[in-house]
N, C-alpha and C. Protein backbone atom coordinates (compact mmCIF):
# COMPACT_ATOMS: atom_id res chain seq x y z
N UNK A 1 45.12 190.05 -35.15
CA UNK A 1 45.58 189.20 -34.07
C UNK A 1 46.99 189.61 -33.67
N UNK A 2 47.17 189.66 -32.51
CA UNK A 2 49.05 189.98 -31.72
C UNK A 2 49.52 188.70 -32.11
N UNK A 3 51.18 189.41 -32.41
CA UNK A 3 51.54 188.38 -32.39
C UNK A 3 51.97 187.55 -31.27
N UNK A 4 52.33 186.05 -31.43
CA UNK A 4 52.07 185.32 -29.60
C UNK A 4 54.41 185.59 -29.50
N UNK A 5 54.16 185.51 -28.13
CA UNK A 5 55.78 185.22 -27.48
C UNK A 5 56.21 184.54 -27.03
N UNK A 6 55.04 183.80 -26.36
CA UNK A 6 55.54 182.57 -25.34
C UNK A 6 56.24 181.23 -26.21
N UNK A 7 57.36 180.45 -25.80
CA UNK A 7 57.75 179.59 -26.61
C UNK A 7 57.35 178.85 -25.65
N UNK A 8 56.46 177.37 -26.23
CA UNK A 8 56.30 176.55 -25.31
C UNK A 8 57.23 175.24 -24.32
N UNK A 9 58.59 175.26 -25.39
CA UNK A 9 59.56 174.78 -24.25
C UNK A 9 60.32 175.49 -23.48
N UNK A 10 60.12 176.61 -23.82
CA UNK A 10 60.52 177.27 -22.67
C UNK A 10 59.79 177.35 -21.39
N UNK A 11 58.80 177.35 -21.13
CA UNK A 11 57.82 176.99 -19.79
C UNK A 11 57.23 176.02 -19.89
N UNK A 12 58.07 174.39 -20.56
CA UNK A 12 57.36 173.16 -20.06
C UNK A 12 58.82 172.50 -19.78
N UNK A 13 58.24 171.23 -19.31
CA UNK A 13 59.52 170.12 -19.56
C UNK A 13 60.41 170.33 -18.19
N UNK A 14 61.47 169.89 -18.17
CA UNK A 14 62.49 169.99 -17.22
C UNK A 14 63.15 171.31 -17.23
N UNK A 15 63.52 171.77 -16.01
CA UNK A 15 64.30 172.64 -15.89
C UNK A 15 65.52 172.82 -16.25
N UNK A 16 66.60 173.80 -16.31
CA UNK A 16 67.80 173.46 -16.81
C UNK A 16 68.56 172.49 -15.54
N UNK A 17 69.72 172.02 -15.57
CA UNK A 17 70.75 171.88 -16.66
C UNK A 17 69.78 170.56 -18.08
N UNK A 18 69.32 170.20 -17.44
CA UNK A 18 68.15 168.77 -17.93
C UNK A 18 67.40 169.10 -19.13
N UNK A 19 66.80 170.42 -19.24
CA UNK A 19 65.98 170.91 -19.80
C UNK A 19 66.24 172.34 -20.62
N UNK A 20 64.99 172.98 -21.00
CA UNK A 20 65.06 174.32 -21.16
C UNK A 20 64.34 175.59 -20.53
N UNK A 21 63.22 174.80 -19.54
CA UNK A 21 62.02 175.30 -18.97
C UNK A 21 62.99 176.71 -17.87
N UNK A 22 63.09 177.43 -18.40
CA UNK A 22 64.06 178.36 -17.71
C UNK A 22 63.28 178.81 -16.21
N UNK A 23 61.73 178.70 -16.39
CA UNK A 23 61.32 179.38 -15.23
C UNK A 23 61.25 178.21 -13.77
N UNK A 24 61.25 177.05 -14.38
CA UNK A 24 60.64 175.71 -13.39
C UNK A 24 59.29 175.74 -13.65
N UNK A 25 58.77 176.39 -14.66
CA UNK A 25 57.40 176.08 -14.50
C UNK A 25 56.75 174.79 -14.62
N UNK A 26 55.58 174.77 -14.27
CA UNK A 26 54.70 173.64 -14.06
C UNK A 26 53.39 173.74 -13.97
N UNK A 27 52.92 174.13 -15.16
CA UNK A 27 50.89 174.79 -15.36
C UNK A 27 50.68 174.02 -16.15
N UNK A 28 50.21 172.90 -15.62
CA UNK A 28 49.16 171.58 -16.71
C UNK A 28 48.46 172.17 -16.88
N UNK A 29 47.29 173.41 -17.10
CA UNK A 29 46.34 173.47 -17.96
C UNK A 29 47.40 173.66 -19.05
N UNK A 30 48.24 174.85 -19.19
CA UNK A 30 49.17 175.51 -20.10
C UNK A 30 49.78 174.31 -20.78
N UNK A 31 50.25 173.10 -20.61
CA UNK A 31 51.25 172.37 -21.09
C UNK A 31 49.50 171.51 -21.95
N UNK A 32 48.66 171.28 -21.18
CA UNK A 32 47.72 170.39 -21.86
C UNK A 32 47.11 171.21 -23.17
N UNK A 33 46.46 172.33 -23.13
CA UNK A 33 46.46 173.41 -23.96
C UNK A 33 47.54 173.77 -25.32
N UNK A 34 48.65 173.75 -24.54
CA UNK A 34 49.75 173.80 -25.86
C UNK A 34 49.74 172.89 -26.68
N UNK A 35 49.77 171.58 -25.89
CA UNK A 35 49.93 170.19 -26.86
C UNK A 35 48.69 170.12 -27.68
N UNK A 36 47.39 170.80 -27.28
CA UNK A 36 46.21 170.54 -28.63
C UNK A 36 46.59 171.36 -29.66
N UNK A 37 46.69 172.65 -28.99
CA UNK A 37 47.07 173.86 -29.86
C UNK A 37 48.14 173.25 -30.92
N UNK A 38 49.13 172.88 -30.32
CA UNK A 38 50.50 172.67 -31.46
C UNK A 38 49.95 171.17 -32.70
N UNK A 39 48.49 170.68 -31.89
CA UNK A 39 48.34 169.41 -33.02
C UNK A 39 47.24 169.99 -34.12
N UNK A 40 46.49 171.64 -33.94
CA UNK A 40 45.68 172.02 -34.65
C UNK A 40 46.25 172.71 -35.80
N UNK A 41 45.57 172.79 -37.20
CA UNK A 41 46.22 173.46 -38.15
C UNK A 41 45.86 175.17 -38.50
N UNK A 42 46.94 175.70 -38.37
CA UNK A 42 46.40 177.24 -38.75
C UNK A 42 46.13 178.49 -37.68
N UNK A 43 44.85 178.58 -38.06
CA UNK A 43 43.77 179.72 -37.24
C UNK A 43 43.18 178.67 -36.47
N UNK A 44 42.63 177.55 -36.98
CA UNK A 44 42.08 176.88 -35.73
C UNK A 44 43.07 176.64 -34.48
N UNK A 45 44.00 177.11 -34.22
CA UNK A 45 45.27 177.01 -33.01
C UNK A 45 45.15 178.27 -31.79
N UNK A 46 44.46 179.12 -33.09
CA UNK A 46 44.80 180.47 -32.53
C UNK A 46 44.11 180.45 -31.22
N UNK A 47 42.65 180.18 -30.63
CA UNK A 47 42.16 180.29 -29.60
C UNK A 47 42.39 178.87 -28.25
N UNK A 48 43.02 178.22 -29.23
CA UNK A 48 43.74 177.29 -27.93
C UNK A 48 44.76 178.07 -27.39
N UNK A 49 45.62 178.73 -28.43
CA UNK A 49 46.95 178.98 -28.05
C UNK A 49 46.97 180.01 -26.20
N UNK A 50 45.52 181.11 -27.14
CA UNK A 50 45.59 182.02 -26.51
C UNK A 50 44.99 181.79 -25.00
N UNK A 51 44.21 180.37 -24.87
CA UNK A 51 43.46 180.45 -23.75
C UNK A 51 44.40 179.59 -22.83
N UNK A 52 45.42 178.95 -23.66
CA UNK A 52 46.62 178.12 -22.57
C UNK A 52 47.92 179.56 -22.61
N UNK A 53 47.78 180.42 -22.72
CA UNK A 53 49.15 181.60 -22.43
C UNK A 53 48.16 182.22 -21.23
N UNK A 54 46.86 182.39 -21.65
CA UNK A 54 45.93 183.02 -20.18
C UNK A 54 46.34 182.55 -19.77
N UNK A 55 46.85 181.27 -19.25
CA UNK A 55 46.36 180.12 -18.10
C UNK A 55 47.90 180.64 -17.35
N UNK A 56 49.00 180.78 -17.84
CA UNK A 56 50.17 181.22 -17.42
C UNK A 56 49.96 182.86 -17.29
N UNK A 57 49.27 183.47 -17.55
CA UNK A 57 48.78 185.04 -16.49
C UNK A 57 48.04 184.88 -15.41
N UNK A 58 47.22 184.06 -15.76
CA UNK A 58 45.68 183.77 -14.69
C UNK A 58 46.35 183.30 -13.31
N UNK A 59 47.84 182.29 -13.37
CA UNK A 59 48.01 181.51 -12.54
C UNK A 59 49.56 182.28 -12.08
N UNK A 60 50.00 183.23 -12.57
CA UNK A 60 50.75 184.36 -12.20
C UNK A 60 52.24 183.61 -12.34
N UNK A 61 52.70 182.45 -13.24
CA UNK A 61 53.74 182.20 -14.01
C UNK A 61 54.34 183.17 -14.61
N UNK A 62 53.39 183.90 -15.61
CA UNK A 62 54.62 184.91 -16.46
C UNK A 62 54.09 186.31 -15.52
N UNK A 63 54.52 187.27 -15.76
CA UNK A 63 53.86 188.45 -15.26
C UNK A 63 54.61 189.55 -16.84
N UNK A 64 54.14 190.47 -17.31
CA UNK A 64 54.55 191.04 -17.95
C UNK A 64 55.23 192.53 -17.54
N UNK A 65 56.46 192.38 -17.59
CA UNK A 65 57.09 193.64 -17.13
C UNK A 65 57.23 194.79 -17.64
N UNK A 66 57.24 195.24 -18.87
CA UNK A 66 57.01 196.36 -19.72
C UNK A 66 56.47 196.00 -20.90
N UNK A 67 56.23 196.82 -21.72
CA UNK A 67 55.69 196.85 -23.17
C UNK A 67 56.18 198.34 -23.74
N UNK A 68 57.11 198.29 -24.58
CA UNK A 68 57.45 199.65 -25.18
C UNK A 68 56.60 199.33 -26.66
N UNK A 69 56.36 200.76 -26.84
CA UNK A 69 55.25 200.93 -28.44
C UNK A 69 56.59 201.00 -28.85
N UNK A 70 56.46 200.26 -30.54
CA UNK A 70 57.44 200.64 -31.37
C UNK A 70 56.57 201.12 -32.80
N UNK A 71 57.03 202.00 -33.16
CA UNK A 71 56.15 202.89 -34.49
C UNK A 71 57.32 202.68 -35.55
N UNK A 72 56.31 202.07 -36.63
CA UNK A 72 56.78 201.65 -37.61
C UNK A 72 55.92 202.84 -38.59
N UNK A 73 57.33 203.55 -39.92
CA UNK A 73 56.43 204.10 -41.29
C UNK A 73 56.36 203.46 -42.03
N UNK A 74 56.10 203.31 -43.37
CA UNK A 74 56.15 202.85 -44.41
C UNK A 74 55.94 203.93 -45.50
N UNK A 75 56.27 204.02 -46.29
CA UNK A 75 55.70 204.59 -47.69
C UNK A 75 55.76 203.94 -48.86
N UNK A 76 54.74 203.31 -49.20
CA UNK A 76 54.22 202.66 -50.61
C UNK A 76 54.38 200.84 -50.01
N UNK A 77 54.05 201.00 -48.54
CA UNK A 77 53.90 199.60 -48.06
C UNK A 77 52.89 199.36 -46.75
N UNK A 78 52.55 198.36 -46.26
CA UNK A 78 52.08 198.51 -44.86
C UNK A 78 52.54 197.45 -44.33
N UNK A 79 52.16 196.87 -42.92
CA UNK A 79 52.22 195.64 -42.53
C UNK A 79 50.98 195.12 -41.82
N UNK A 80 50.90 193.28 -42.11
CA UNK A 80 49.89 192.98 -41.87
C UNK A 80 50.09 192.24 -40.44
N UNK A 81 51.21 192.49 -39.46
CA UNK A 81 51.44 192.47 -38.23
C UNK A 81 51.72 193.88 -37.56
N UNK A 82 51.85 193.91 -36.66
CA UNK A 82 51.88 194.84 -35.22
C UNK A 82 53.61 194.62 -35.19
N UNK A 83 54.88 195.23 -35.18
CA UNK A 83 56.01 195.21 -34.70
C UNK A 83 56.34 194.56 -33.54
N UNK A 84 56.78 194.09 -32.88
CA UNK A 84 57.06 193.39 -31.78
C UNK A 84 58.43 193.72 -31.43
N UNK A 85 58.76 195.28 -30.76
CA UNK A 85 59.85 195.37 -30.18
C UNK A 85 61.07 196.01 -31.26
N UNK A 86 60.57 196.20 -32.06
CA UNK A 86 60.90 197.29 -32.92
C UNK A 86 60.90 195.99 -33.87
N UNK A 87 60.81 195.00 -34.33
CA UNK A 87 61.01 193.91 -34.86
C UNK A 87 60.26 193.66 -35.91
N UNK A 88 60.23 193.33 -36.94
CA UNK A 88 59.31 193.22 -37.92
C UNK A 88 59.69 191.67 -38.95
N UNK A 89 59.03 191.11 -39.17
CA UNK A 89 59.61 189.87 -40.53
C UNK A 89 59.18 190.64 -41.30
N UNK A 90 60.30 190.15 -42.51
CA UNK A 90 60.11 190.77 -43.47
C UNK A 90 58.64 190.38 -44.69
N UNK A 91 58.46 189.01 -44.24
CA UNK A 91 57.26 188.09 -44.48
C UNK A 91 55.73 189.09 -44.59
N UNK A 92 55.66 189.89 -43.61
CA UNK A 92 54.72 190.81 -42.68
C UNK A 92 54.51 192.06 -43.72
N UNK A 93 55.62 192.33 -44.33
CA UNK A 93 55.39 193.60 -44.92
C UNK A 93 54.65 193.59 -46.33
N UNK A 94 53.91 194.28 -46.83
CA UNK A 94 53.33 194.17 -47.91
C UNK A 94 53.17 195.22 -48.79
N UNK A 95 53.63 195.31 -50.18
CA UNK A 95 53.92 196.46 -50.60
C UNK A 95 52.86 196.46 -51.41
N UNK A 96 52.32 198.03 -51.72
CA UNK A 96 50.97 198.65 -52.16
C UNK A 96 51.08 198.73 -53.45
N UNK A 97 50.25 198.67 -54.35
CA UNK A 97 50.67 199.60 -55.52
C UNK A 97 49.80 201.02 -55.97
C-alpha cells in the first residue's frame, strides 16, 4: 500500500486566518469520507481513506504536480514502505538477519 499525504485539515474546515484549510476547499464527499475513515480502526480505513482522496482528484481540488522517484539501498535491511520524497521513518525499516 502507498503511503497516503493528504492531511485532512488541511482541505477541510475554514480557511485561514480562521482555519487551516489552506486551499478553501469544500468536497463533502471528501470531508464525509474522511470522518468514517478517521472513526475506522487500522486497515479497515484504508479503502475509505483512499476512495475520499479520489474524490479530491476526481473533482480536480488537488492536482498532482510532480512525483520524483527516490531510490533507497539497504544492506542487511529492507523497508516495508515505499520512501516518500527521499523520506523514510525509521519505524519502516527492517533489519534482516
Amino acid at each position: 500500500m502507498e503511503a497516503r499525504s493528504v492531511s485532512p485539515t488541511a482541505v477541510t474546515g475554514p480557511p485561514k486566518p480562521e482555519g487551516v484549510n489552506f486551499a478553501s476547499l469544500d468536497n463533502k464527499k471528501y470531508i464525509e469520507l474522511s470522518t468514517e475513515a478517521s472513526l475506522l480502526p487500522g486497515d479497515e480505513s484504508c479503502k475509505v481513506w483512499e476512495e475520499g482522496e479520489r474524490a479530491l482528484f476526481n473533482d480536480v481540488d488537488l492536482l498532482p504536480v510532480s512525483t520524483t522517484p527516490a531510490h533507497m539501498f539497504f544492506n542487511g535491511a529492507t523497508s516495508i514502505y515505499p520512501p516518500s520524497s527521499g523520506i523514510l521513518p525509521g519505524s519502516a525499516i527492517r533489519v534482516l538477519k
